[in-house]
Protein backbone atom coordinates (compact mmCIF):
# COMPACT_ATOMS: atom_id res chain seq x y z
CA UNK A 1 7.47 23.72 -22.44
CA UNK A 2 3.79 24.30 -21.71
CA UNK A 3 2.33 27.85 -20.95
CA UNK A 4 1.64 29.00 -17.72
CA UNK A 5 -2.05 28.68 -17.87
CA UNK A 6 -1.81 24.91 -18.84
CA UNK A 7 -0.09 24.09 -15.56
CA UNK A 8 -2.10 26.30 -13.55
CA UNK A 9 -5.20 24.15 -15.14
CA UNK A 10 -3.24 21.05 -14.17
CA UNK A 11 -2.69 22.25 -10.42
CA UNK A 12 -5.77 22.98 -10.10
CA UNK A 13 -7.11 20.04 -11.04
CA UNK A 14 -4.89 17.52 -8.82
CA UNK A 15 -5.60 19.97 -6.06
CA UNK A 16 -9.38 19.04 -6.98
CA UNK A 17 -8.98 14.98 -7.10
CA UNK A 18 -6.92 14.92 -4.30
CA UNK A 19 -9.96 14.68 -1.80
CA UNK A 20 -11.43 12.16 -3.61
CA UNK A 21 -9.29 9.74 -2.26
CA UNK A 22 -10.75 6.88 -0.65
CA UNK A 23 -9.55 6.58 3.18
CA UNK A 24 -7.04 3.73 4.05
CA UNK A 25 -7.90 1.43 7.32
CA UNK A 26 -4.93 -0.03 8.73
CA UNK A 27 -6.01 -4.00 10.03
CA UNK A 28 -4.54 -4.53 13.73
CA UNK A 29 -1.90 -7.23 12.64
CA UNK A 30 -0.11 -9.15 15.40
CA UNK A 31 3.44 -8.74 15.43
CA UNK A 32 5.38 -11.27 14.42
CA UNK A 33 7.33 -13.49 16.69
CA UNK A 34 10.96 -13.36 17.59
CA UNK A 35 12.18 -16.99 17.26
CA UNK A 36 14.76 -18.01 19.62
CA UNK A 37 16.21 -20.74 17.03
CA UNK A 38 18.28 -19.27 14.55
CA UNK A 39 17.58 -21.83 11.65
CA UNK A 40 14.52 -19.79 9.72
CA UNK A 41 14.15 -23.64 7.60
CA UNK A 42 11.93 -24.25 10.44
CA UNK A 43 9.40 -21.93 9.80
CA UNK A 44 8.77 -22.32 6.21
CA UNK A 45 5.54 -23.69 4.95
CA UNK A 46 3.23 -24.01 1.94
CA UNK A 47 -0.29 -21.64 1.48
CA UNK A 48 -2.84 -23.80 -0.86
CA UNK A 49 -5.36 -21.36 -2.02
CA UNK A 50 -8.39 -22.76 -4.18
CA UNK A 51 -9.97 -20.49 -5.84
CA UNK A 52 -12.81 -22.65 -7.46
C-alpha cells in the first residue's frame, strides 16, 4: 500500500497531463448505405495499397 502523500503526488500529476491532450477532429464520414439485397457477397472487394 503506498502512503497518502504518494497518491496525492500521483493525482496531482494526471490532473496536470490531462490538458495536454491533443484535441480529436471527427472527419464528416458519409453514412453507409442500406442495401436492399440481402446477399452482403456482393459487396465485398479487395484494397491494394502500395506503399513504395
Amino acid at each position: 500500500m503506498l502512503p497518502p502523500f504518494i497518491i496525492d503526488q500521483i493525482r496531482k500529476r494526471e490532473e496536470e497531463e490531462a490538458p495536454r491532450e491533443q484535441p480529436r477532429i471527427e472527419l464528416p464520414l458519409p453514412r453507409p448505405r442500406k442495401a436492399d439485397h440481402k446477399n452482403d457477397e456482393d459487396d465485398r472487394g479487395v484494397v491494394v495499397i502500395d506503399l513504395m
